[in-house]
N, C-alpha and C. Protein backbone atom coordinates (compact mmCIF):
# COMPACT_ATOMS: atom_id res chain seq x y z
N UNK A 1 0.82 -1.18 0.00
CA UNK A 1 0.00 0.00 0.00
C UNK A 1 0.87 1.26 0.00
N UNK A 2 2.13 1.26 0.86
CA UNK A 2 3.00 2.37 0.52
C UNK A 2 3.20 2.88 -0.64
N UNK A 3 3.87 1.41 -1.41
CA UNK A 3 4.70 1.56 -2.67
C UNK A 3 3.52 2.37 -3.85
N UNK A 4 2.13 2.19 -3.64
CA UNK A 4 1.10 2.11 -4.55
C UNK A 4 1.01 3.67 -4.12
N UNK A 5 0.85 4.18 -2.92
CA UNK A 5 0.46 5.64 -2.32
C UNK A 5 1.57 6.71 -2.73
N UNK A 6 2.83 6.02 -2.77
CA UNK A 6 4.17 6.34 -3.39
C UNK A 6 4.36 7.01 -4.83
N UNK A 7 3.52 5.72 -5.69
CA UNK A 7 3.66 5.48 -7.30
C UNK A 7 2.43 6.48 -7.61
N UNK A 8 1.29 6.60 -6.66
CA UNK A 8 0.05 7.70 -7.42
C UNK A 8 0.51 8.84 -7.23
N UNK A 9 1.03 9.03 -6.00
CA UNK A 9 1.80 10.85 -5.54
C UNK A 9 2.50 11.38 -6.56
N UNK A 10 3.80 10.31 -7.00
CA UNK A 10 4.44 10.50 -8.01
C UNK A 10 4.07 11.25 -9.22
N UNK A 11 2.97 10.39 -9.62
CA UNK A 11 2.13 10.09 -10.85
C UNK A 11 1.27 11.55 -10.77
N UNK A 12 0.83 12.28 -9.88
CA UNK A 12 0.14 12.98 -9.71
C UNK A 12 1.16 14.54 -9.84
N UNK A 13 2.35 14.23 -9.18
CA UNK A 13 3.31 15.31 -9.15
C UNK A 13 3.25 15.46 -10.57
N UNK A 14 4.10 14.96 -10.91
CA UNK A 14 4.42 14.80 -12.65
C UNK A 14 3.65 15.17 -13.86
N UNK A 15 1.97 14.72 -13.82
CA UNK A 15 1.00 15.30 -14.08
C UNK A 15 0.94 16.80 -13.96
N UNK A 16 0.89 17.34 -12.91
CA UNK A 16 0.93 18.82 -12.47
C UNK A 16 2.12 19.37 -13.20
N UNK A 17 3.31 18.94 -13.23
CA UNK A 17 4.78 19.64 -13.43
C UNK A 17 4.36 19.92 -14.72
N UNK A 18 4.46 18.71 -15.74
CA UNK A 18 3.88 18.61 -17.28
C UNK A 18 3.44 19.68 -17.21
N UNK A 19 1.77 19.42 -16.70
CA UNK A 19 0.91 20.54 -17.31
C UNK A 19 1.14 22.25 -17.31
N UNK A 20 2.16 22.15 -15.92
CA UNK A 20 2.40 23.40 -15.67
C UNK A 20 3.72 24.17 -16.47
N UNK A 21 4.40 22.94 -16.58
CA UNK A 21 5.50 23.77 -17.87
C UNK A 21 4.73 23.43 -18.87
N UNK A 22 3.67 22.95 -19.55
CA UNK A 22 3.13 22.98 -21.09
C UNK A 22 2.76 24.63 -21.01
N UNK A 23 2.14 25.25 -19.86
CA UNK A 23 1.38 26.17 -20.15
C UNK A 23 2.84 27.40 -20.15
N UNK A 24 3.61 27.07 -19.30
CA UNK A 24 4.57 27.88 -19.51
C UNK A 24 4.95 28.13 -20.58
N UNK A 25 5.91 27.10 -21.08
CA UNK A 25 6.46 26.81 -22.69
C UNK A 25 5.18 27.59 -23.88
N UNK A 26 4.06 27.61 -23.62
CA UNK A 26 2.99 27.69 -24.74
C UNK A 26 3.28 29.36 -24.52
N UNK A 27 2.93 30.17 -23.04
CA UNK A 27 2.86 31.60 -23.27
C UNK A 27 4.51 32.14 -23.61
N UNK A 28 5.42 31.09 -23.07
CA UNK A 28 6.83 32.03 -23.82
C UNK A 28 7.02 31.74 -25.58
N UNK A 29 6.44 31.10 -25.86
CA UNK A 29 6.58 30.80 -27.35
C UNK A 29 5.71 31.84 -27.81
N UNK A 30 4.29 32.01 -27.91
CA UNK A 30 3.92 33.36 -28.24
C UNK A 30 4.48 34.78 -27.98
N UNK A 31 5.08 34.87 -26.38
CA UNK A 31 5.61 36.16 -25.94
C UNK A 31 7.16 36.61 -27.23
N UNK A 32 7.62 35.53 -27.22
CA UNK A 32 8.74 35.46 -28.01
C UNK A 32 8.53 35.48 -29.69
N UNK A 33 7.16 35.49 -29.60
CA UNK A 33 6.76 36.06 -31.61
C UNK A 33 7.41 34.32 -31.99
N UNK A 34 7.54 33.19 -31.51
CA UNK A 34 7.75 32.48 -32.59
C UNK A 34 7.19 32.01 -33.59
N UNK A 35 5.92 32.37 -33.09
CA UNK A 35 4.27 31.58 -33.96
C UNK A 35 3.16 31.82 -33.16
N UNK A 36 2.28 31.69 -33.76
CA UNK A 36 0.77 31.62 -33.02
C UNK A 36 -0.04 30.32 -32.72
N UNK A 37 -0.02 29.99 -31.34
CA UNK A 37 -0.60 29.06 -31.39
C UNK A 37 -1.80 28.82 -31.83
N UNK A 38 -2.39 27.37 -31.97
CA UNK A 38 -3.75 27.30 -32.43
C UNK A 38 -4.53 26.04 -32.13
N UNK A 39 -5.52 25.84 -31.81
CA UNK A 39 -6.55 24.64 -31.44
C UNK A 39 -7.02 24.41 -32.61
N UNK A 40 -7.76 22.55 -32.70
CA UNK A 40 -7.82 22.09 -33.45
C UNK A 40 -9.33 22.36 -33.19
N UNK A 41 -10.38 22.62 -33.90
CA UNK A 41 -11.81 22.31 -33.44
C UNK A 41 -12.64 21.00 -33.30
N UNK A 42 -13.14 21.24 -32.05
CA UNK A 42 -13.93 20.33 -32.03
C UNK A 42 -14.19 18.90 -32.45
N UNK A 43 -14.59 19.12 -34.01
CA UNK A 43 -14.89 18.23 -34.74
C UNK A 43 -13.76 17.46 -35.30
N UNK A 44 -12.73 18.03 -35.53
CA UNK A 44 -11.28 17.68 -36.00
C UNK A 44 -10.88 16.55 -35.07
N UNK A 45 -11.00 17.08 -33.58
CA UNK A 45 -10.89 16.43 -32.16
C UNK A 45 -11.18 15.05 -32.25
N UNK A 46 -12.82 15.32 -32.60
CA UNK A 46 -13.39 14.06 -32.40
C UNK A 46 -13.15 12.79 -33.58
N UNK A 47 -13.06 13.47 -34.87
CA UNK A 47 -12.65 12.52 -35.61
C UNK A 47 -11.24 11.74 -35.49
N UNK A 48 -10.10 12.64 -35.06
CA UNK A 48 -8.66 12.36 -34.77
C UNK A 48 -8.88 11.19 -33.74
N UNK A 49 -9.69 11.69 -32.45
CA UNK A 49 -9.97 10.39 -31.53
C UNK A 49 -10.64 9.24 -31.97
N UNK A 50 -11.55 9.18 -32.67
CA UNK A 50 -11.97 8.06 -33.30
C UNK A 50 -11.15 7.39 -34.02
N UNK A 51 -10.40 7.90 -35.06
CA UNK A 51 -9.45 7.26 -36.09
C UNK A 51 -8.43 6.53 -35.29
N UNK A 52 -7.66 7.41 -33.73
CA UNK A 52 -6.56 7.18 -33.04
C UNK A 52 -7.11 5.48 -32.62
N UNK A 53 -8.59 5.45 -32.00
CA UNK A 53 -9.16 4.47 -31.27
C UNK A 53 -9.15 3.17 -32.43
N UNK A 54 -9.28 3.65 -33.31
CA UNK A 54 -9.47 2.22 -34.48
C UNK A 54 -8.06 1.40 -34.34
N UNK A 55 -6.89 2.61 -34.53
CA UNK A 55 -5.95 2.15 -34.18
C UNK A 55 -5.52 1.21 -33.06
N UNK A 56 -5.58 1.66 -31.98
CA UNK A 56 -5.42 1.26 -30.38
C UNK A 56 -6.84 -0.19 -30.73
N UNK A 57 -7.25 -0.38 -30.95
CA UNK A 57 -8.17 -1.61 -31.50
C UNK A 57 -7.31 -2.82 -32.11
N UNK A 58 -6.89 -1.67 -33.24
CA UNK A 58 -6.21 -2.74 -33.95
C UNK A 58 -4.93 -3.58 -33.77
N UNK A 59 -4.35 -2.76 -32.57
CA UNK A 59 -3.02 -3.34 -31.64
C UNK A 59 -3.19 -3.80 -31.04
N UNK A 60 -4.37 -3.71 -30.05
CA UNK A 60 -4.81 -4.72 -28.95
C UNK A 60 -5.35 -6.05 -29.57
N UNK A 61 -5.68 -5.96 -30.88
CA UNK A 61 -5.95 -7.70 -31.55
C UNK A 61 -5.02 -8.34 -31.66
N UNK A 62 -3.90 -7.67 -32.55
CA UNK A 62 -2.52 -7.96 -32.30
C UNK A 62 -2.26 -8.99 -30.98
N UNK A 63 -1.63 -7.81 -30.27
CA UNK A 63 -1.20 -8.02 -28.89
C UNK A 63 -2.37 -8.10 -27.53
N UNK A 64 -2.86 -9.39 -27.77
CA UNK A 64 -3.67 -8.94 -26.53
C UNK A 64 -3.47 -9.00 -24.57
N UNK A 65 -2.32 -9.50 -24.86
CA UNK A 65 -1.83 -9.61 -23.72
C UNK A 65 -1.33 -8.51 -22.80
N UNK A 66 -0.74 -7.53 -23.91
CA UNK A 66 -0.05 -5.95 -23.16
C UNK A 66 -0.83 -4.99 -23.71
N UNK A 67 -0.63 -4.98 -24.94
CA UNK A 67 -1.45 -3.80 -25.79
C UNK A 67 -3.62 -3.35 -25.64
N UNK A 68 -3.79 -4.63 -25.33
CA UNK A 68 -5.39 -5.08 -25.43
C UNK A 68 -5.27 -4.28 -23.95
N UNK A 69 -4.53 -4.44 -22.94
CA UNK A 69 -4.61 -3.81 -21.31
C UNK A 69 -4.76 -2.57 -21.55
N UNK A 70 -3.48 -2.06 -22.38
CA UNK A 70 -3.44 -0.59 -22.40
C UNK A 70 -4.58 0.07 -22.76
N UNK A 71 -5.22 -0.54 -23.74
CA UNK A 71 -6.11 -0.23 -24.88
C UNK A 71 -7.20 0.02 -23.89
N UNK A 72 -7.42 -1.17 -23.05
CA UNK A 72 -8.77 -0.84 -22.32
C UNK A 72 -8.69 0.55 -20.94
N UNK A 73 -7.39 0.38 -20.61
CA UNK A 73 -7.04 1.65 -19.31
C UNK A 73 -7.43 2.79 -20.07
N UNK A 74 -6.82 2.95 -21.11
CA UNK A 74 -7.23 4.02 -21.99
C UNK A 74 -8.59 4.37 -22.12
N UNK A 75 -8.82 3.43 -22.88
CA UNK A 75 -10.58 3.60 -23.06
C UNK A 75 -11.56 4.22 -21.73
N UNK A 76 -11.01 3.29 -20.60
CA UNK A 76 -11.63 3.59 -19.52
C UNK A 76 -11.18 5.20 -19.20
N UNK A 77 -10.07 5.97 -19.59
CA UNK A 77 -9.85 6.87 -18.76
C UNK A 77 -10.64 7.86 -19.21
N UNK A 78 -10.74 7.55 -20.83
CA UNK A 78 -11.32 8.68 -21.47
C UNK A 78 -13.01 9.02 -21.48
N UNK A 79 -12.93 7.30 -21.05
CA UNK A 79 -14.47 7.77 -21.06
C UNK A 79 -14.78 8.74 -19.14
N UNK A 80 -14.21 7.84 -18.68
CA UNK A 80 -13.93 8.59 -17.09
C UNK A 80 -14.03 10.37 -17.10
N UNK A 81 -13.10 11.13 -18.04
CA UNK A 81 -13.02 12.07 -18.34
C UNK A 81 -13.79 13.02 -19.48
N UNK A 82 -14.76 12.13 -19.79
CA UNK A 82 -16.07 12.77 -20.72
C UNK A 82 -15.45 12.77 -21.99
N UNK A 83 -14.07 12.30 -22.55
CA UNK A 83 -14.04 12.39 -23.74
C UNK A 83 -14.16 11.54 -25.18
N UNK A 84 -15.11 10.50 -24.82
CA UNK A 84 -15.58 9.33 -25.94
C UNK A 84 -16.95 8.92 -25.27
C-alpha cells in the first residue's frame, strides 16, 4: 500500500509539473513572436480520436496480452473524463 500511495503521488506530481510547464512553454513561445498558437476544433478532435481508437483496436488484436490492457485503461480513462 505504501509503494502504490508512493507510485500515485508520483504520478500525480508529474501530471501537475507537465501541465504546468506545457502552459509555460505555450505563453513564452507566443511572448517570443515564434508563432501563433492554435486549437484544433472540435470536430477535427473528435474525428482524430476516433481514427486514433481504431488504431489502439487494432493493436490490442494484435497483442492482446499488453497492448489489449493498455487499450482498455485508456478507453476507460477517457471515457472517465467525458471524452468518448
Amino acid at each position: 500500500m505504501v509503494m502504490e500511495n508512493a507510485a500515485m503521488a508520483n504520478a500525480a506530481m508529474s501530471c501537475a509539473w507537465f501541465t504546468y510547464y506545457d502552459y509555460v512553454r505555450m505563453k513564452e513561445y507566443e511572448e517570443k513572436k515564434m508563432g501563433k498558437l492554435v486549437w484544433m476544433n472540435d470536430e477535427t478532435v473528435k474525428k482524430l480520436r476516433q481514427y486514433s481508437m481504431e488504431v489502439v483496436d487494432e493493436y490490442s488484436k494484435k497483442d492482446p496480452k499488453y497492448s489489449a490492457q493498455a487499450g482498455k485503461l485508456l478507453k476507460d480513462f477517457l471515457q472517465i473524463v467525458g471524452r468518448v
